[in-house]
C-alpha atoms as a PDB file:
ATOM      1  CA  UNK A   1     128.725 118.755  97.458  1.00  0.00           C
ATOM      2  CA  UNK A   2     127.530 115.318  97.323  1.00  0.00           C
ATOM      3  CA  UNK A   3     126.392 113.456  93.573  1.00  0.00           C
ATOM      4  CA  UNK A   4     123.963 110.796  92.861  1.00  0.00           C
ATOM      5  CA  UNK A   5     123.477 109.259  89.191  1.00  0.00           C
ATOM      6  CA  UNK A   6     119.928 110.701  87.669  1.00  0.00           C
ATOM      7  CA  UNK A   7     118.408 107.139  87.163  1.00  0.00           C
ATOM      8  CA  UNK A   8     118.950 105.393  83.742  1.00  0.00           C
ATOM      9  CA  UNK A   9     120.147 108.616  82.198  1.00  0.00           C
ATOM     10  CA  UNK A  10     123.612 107.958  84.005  1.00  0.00           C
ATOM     11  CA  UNK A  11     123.972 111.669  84.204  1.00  0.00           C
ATOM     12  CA  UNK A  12     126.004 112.734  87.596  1.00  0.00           C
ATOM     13  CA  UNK A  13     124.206 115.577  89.266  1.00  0.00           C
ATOM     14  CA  UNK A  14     125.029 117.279  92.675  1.00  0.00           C
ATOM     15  CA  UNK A  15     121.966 116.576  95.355  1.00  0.00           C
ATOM     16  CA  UNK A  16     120.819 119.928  95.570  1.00  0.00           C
ATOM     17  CA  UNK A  17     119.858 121.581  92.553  1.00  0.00           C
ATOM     18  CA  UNK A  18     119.363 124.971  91.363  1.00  0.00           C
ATOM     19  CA  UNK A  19     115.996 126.510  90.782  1.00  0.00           C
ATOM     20  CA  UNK A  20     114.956 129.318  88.497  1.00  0.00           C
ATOM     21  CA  UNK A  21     111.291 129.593  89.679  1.00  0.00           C
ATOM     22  CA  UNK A  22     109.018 130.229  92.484  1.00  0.00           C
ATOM     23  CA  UNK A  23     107.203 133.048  93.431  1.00  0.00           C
ATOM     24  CA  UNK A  24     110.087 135.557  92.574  1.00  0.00           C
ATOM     25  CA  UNK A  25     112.170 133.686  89.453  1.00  0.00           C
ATOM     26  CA  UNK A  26     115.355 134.940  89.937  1.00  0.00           C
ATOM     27  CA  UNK A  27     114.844 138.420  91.778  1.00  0.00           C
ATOM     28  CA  UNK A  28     113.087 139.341  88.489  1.00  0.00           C
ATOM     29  CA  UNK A  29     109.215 140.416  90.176  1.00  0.00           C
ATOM     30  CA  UNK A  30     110.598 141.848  92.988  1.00  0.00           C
ATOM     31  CA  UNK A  31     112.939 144.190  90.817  1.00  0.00           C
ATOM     32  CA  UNK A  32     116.790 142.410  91.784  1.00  0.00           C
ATOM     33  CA  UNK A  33     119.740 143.627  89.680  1.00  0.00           C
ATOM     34  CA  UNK A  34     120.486 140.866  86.913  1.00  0.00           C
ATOM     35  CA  UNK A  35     123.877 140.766  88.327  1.00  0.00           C
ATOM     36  CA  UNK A  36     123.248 140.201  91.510  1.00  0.00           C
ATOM     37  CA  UNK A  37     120.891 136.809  90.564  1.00  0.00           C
ATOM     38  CA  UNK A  38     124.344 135.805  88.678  1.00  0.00           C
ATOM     39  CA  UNK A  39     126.535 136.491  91.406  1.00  0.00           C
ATOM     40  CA  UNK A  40     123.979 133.810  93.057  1.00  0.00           C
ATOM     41  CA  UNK A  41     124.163 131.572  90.704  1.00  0.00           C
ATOM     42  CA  UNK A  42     128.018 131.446  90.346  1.00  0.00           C
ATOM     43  CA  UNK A  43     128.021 130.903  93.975  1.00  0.00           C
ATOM     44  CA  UNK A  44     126.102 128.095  93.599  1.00  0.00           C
ATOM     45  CA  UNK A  45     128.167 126.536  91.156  1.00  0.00           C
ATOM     46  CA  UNK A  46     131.319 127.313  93.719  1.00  0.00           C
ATOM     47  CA  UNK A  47     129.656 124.954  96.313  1.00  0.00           C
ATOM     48  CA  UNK A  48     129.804 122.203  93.822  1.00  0.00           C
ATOM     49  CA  UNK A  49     126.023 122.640  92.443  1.00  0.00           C
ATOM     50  CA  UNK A  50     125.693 121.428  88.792  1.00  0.00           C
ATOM     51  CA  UNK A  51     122.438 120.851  88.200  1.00  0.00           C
ATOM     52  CA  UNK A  52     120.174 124.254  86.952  1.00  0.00           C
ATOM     53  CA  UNK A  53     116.575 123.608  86.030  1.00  0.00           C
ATOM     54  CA  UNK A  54     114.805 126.880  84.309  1.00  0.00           C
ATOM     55  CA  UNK A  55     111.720 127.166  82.303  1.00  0.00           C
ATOM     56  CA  UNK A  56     110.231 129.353  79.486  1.00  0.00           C
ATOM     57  CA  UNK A  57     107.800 130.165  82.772  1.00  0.00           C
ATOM     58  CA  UNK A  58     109.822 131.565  84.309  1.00  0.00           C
ATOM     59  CA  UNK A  59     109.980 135.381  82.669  1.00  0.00           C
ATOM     60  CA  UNK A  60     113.292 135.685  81.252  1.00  0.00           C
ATOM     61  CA  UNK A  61     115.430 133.198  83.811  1.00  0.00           C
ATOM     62  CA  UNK A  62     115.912 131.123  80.880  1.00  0.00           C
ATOM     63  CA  UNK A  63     118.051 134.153  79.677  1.00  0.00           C
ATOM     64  CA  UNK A  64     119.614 134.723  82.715  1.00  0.00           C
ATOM     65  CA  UNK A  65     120.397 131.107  83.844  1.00  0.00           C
ATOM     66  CA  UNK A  66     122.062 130.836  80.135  1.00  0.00           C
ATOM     67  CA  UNK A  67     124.023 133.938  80.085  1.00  0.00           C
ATOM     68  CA  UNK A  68     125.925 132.201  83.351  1.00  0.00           C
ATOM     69  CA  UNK A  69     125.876 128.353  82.737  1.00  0.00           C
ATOM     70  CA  UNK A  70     127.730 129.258  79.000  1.00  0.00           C
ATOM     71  CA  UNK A  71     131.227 130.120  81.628  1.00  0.00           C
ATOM     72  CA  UNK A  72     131.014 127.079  82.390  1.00  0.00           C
ATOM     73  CA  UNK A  73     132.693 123.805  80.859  1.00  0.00           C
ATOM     74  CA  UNK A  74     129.374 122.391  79.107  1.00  0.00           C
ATOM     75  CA  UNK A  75     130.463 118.355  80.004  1.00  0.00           C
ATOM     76  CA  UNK A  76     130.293 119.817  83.937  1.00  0.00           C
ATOM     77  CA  UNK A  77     126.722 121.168  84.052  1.00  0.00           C
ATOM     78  CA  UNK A  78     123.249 119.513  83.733  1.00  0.00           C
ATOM     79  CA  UNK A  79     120.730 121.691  82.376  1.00  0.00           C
ATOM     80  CA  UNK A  80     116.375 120.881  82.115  1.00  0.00           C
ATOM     81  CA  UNK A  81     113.982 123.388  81.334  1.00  0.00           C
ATOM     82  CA  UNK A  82     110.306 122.831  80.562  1.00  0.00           C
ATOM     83  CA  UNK A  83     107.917 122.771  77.511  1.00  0.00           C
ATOM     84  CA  UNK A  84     104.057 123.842  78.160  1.00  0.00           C
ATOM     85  CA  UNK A  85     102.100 120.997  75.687  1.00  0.00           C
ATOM     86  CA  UNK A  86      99.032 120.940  77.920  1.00  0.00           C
ATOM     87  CA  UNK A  87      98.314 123.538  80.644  1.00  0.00           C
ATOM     88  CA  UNK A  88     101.592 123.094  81.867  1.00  0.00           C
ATOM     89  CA  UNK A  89     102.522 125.736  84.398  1.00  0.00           C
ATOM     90  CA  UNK A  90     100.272 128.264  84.127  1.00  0.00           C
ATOM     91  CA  UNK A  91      96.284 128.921  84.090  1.00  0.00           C
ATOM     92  CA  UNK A  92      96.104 128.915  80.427  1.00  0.00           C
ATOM     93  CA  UNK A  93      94.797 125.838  79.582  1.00  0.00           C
ATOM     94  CA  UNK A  94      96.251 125.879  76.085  1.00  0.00           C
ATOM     95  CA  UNK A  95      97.318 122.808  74.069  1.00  0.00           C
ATOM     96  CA  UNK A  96     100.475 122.955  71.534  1.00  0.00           C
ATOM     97  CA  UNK A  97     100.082 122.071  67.920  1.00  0.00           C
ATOM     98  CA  UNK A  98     102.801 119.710  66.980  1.00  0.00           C
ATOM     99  CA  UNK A  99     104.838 122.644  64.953  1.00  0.00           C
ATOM    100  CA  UNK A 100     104.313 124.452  68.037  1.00  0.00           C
ATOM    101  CA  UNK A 101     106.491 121.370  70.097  1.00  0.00           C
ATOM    102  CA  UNK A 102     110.007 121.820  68.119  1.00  0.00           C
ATOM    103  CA  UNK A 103     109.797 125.770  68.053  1.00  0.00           C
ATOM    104  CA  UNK A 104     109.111 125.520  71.573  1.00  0.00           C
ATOM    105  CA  UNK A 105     112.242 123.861  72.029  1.00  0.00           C
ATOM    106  CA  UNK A 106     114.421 126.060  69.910  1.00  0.00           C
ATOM    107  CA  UNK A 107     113.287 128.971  71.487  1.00  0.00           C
ATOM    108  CA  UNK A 108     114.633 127.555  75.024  1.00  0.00           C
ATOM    109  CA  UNK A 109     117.959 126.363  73.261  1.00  0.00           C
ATOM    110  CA  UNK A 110     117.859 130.077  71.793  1.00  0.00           C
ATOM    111  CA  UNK A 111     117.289 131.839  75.263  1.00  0.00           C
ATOM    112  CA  UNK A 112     119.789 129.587  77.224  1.00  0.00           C
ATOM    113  CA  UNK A 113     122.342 129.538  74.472  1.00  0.00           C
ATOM    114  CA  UNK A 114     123.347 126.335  74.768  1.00  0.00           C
ATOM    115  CA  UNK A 115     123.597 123.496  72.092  1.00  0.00           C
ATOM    116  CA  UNK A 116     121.629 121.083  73.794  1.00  0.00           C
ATOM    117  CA  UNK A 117     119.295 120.451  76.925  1.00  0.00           C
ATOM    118  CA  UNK A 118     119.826 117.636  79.312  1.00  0.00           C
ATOM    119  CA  UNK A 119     116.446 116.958  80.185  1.00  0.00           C
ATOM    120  CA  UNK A 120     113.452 118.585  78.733  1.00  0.00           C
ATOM    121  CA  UNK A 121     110.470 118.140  81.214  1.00  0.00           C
ATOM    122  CA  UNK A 122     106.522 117.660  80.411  1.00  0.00           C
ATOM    123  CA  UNK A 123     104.467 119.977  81.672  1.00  0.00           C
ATOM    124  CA  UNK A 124     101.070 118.750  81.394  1.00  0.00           C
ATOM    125  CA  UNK A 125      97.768 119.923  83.925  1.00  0.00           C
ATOM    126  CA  UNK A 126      96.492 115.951  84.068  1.00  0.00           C
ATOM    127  CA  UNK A 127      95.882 113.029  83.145  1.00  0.00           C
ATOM    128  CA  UNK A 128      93.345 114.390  80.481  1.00  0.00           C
ATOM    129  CA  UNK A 129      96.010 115.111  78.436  1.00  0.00           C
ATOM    130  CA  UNK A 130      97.409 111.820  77.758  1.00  0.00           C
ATOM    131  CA  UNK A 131      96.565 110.709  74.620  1.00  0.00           C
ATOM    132  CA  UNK A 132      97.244 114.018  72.885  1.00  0.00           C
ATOM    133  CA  UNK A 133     100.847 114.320  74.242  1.00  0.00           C
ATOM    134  CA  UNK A 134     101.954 110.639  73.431  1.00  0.00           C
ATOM    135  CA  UNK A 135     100.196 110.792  70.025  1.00  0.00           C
ATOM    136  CA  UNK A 136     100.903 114.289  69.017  1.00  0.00           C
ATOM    137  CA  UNK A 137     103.680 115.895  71.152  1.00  0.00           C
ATOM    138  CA  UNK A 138     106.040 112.892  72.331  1.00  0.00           C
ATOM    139  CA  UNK A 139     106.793 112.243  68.489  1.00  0.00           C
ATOM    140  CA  UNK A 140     108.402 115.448  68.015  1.00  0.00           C
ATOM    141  CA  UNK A 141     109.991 115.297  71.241  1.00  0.00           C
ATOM    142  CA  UNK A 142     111.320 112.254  69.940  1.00  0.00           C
ATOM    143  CA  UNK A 143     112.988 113.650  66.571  1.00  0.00           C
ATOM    144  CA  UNK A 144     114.275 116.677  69.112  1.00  0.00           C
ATOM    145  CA  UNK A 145     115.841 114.133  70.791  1.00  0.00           C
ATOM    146  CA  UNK A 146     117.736 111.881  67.571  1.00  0.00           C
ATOM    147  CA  UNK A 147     118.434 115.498  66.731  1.00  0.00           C
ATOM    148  CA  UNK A 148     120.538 116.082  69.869  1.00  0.00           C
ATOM    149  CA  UNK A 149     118.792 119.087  70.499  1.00  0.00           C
ATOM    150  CA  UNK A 150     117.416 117.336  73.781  1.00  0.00           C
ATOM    151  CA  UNK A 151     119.527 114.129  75.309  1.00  0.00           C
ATOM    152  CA  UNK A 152     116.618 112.949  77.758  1.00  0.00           C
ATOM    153  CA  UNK A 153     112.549 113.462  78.040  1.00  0.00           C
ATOM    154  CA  UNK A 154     111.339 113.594  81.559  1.00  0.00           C
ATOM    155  CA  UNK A 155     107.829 114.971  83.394  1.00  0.00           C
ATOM    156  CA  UNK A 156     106.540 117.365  85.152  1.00  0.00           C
ATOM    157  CA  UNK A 157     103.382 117.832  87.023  1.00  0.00           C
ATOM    158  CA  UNK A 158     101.155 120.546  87.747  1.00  0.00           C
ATOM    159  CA  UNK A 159     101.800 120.834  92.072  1.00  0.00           C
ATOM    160  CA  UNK A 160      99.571 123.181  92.976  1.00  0.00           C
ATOM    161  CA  UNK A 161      96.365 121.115  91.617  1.00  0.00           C
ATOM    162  CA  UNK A 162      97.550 117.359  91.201  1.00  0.00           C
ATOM    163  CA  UNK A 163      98.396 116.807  95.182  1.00  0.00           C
ATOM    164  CA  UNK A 164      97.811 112.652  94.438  1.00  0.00           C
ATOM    165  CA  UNK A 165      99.975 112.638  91.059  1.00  0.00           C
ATOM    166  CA  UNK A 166      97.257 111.574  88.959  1.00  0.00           C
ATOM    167  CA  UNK A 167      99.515 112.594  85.266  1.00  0.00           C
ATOM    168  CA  UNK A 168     102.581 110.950  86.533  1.00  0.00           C
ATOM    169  CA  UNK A 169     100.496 108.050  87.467  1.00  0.00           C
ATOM    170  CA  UNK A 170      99.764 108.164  83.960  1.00  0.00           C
ATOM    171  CA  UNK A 171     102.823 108.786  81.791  1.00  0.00           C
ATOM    172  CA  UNK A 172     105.455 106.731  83.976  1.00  0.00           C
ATOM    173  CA  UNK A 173     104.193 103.242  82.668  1.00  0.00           C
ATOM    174  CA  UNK A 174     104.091 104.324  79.055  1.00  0.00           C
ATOM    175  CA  UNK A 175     108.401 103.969  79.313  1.00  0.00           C
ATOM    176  CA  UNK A 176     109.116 107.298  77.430  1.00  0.00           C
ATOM    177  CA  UNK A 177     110.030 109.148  80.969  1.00  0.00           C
ATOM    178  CA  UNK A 178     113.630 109.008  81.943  1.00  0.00           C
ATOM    179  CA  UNK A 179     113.153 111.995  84.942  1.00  0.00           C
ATOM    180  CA  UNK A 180     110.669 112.549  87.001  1.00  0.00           C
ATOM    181  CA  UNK A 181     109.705 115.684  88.616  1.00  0.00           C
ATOM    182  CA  UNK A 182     107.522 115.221  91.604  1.00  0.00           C
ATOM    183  CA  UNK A 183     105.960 117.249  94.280  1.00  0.00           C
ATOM    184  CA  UNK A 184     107.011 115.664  97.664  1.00  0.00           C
ATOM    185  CA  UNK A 185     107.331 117.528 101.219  1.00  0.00           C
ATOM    186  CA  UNK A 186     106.703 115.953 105.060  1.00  0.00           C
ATOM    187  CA  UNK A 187     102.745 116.488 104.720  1.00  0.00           C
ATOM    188  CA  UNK A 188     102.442 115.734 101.175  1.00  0.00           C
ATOM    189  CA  UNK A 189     104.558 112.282 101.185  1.00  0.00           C
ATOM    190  CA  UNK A 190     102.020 110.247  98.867  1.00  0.00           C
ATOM    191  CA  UNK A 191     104.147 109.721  96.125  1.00  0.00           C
ATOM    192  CA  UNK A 192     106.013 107.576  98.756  1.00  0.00           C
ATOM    193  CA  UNK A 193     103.108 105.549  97.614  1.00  0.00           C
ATOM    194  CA  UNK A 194     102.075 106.115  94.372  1.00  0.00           C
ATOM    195  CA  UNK A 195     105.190 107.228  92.593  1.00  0.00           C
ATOM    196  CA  UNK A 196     108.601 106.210  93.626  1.00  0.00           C
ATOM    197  CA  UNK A 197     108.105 102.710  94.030  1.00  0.00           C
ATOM    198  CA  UNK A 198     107.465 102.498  90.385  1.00  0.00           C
ATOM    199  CA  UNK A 199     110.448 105.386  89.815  1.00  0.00           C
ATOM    200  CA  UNK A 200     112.985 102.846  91.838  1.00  0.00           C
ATOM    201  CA  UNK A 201     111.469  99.923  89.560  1.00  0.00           C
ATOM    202  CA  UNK A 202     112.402 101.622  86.341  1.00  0.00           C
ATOM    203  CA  UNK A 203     115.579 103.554  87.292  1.00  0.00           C
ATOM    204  CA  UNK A 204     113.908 106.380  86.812  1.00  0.00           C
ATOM    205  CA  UNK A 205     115.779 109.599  88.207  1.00  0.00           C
ATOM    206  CA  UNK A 206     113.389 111.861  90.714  1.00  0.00           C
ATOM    207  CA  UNK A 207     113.948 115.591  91.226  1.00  0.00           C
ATOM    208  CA  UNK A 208     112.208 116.339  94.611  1.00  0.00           C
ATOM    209  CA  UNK A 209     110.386 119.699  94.054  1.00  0.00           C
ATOM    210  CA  UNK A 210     107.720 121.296  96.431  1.00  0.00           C
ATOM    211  CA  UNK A 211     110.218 120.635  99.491  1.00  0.00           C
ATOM    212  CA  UNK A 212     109.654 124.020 101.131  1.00  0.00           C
ATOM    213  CA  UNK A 213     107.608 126.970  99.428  1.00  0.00           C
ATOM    214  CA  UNK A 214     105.403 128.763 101.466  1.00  0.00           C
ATOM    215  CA  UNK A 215     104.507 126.114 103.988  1.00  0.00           C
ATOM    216  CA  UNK A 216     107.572 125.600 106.364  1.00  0.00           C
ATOM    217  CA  UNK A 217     109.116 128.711 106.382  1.00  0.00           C
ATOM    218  CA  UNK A 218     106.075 130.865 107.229  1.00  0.00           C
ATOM    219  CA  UNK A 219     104.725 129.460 110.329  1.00  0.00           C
ATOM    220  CA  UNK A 220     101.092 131.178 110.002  1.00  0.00           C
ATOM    221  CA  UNK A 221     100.700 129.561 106.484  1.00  0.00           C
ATOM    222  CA  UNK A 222     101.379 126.264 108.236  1.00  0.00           C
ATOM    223  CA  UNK A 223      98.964 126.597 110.732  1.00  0.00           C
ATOM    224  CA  UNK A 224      96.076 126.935 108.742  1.00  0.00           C
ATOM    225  CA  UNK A 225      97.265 124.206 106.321  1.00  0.00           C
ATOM    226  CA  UNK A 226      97.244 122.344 109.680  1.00  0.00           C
ATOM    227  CA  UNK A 227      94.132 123.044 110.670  1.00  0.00           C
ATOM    228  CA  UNK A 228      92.492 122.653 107.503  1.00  0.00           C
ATOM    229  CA  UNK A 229      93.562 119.050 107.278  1.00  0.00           C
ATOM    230  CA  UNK A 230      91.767 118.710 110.875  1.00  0.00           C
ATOM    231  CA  UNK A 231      88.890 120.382 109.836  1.00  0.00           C
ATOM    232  CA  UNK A 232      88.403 117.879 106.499  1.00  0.00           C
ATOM    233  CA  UNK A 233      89.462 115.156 109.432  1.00  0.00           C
ATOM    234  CA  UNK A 234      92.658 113.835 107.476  1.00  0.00           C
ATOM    235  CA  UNK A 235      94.919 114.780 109.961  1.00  0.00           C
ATOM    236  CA  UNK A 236      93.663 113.451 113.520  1.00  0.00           C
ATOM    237  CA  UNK A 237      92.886 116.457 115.908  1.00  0.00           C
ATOM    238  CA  UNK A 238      94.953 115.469 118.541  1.00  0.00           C
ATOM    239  CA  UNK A 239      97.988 114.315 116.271  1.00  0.00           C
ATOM    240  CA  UNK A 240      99.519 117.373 116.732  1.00  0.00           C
ATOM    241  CA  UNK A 241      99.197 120.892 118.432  1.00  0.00           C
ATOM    242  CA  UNK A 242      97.318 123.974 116.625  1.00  0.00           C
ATOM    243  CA  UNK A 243     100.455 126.215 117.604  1.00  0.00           C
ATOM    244  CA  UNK A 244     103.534 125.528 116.125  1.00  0.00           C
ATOM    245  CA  UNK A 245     102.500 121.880 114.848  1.00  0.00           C
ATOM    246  CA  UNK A 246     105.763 121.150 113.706  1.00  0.00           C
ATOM    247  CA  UNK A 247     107.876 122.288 116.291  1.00  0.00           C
ATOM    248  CA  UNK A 248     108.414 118.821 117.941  1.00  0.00           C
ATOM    249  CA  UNK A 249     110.676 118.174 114.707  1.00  0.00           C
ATOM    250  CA  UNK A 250     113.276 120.902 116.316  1.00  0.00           C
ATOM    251  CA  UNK A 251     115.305 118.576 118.188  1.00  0.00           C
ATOM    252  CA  UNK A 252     118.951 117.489 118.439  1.00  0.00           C
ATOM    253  CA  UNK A 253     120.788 119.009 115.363  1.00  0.00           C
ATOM    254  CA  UNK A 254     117.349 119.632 113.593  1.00  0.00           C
ATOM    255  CA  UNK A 255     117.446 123.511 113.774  1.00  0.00           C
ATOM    256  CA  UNK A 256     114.449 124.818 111.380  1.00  0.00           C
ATOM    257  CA  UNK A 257     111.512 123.344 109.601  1.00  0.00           C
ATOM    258  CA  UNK A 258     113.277 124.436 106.563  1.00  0.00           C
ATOM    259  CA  UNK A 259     116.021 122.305 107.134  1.00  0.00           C
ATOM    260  CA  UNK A 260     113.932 118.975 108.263  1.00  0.00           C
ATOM    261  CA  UNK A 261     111.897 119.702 104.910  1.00  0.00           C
ATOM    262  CA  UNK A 262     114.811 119.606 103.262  1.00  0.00           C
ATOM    263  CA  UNK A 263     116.576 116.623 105.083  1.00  0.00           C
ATOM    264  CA  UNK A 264     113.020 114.580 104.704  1.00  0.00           C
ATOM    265  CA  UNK A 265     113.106 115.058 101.229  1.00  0.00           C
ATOM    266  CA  UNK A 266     116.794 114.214 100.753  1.00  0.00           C
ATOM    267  CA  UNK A 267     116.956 111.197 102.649  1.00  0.00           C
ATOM    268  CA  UNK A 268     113.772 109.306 101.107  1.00  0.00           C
ATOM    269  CA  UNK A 269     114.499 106.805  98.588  1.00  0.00           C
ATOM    270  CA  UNK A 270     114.809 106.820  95.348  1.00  0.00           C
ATOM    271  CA  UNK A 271     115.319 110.780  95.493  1.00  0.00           C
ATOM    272  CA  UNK A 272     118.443 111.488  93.175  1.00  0.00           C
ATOM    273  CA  UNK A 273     118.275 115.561  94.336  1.00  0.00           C
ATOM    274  CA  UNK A 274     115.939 118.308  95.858  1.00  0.00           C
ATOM    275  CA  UNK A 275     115.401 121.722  93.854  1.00  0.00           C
ATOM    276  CA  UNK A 276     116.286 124.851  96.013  1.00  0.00           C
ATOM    277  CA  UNK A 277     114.894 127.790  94.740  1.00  0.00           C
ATOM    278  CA  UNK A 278     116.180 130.445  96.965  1.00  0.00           C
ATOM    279  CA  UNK A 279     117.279 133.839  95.417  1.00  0.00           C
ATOM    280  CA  UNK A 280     119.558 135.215  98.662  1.00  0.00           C
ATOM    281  CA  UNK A 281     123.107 134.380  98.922  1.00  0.00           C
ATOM    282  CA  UNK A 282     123.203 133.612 102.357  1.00  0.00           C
ATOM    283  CA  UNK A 283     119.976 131.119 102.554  1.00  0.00           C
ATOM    284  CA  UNK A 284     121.975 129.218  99.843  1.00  0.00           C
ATOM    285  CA  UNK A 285     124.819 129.000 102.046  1.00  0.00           C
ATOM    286  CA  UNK A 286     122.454 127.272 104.670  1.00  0.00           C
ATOM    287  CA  UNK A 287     121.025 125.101 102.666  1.00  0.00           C
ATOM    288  CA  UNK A 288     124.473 124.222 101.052  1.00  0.00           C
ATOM    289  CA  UNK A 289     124.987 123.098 104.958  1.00  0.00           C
ATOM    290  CA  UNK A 290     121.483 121.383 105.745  1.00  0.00           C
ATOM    291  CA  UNK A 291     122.102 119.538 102.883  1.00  0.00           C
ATOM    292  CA  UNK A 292     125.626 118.228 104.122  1.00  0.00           C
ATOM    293  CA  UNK A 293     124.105 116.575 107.032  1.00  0.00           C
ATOM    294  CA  UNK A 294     122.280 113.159 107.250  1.00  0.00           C
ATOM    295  CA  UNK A 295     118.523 112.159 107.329  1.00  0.00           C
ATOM    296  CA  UNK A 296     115.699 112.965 110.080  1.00  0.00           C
ATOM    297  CA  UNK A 297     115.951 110.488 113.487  1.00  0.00           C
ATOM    298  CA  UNK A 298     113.875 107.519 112.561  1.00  0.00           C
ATOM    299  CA  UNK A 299     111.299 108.619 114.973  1.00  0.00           C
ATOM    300  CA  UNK A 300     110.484 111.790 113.934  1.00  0.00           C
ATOM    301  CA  UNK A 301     110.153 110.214 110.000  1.00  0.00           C
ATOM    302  CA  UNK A 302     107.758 107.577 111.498  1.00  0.00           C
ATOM    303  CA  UNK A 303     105.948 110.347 113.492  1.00  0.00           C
ATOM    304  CA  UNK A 304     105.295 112.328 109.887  1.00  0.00           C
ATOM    305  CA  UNK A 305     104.376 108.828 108.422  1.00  0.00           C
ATOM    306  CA  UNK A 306     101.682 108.488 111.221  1.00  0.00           C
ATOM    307  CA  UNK A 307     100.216 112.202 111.050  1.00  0.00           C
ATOM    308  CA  UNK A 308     100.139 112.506 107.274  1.00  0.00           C
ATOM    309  CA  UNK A 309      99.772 109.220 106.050  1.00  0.00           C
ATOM    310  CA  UNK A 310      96.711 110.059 104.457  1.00  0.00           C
ATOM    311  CA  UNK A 311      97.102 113.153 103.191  1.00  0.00           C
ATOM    312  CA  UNK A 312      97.295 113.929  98.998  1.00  0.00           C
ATOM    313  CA  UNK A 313      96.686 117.432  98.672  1.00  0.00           C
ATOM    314  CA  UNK A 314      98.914 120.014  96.732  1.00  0.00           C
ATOM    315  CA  UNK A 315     100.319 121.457  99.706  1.00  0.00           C
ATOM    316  CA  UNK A 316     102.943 123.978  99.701  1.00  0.00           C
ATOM    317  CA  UNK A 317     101.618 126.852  98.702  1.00  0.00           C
END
């Protein structure tokens, strides 16, 4: 598998990465054996895949990411997971005490049982958060960091309610943010706009996330995403067709919606690598594939650019 270089960090990571999350982490709601989810994940590694991103989240894939990535040589993997301060990634709005910061980060070194984490992403509900992370929480982060229980600091942000990036808009000037994690798919593409200009600027890495979920695998989800844009008129109403919208993307060697989300995200600069999340053996083998092959034809890219050019919602879901 293909590598790009994460930004300034300089850290070599392959272009698809491995997810821990979604709406099953790792086989754990709907009941999967443990070893089959590290059968998975070893297979993942076999196609060349070195980067694994987790989270405390994420019931116990923390523990079951770590109890795989430790066979590993540690120089050959890349490892984030996430740390809650504000909101973060779930509906409890709670904010972390400072103490609260550095235990939060030995418990994930605990759980994965590794030394160190590569990069430890923000999670942070908005841009209300701001001051109290970079006056109370990035200091600590800091001293995790001189400690070398961290090596870099990246962000977050909270996809299902920030669709126009409003916290990343935010944090990225400050300096402090070496990764970015950002919500990007073929409707959703405003951070074409607001966020990886400044990303390619900086040398800031970006970890594509929010390529696929719900929306382009389950084609009655679509539709009503579809429609609802027409109905709030920011999608035109004859831009494309109530049935299958999407389908028109299915041409020449272009065979899902899965893959062209996946190819779209890929292929749009300054991208360093899209998270795949998928907990079956064989959809990772596809995807291992869609992600050997090159970027969308230029006209069905500008065709998305036309349709959705407006749009900033949190789709995926």
């Amino acid at each position: 598998m293909d590598t790009r270089v994460l930004g300034r960090t300089g850290l070599e990571i392959s272009i698809m990465g491995m997810g821990s999350g979604g709406h099953d982490p790792l086989g754990q709601r709907s009941g999967r054996p443990v070893e089959e989810m590290k059968k998975l994940l070893r297979r993942a590694h076999e196609f060349g895949v070195n980067y694994f991103d987790t989270s405390p989240g994420y019931l116990d894939s923390e523990v079951i990411l770590g109890s795989v990535l430790r066979e590993f040589p540690r120089d050959e993997i890349v490892v984030s997971t996430k740390i809650p301060l504000a909101g973060g990634h779930s509906d409890d709005p709670a904010v972390m005490s400072a103490c609260e910061v550095e235990e939060c980060v030995d418990s994930s070194l605990r759980r994965l049982g590794l030394d160190y984490i590569d990069i430890m992403l923000m999670a942070v509900a908005g841009p209300e958060y701001f001051k109290t992370v970079v006056d109370v929480h990035l200091p600590v982060l800091e001293k995790c960091r001189r400690d070398g229980k961290i090596r870099f600091i990246g962000s977050s942000e909270q996809t299902r309610s920030d669709g126009s990036h409003e916290w990343l808009r935010k944090i990225l000037p400050t300096g402090i943010v070496d990764v970015a994690m950002v919500g990007h798919n073929m409707i959703n593409q405003s951070a074409e706009k607001a966020i990886f200009p400044f990303c390619k600027e900086n040398n800031i890495g970006v970890i594509n996330i929010f390529t696929v979920r719900n929306l382009f695998w389950n084609p009655t989800r679509l539709e009503e995403v579809i429609a609802d844009l027409k109905d709030r008129r920011l999608v035109e109403s004859q831009a494309v067709p109530d049935h299958a919208p999407l389908d028109w993307l299915l041409v020449e060697d272009v065979e899902s919606l899965v893959e062209a989300a996946y190819r779209y995200a890929l292929h749009t600069d300054p991208v360093t690598a899209v998270m795949c999340g998928t907990i079956e053996i064989d959809e990772l083998e596809q995807n291992v594939r869609t992600f050997e092959k090159g970027p969308l034809p230029d006209d069905l890219r500008a065709r998305l650019a036309a349709v959705f050019g407006r749009v900033e919602e949190p789709i995926g879901n």
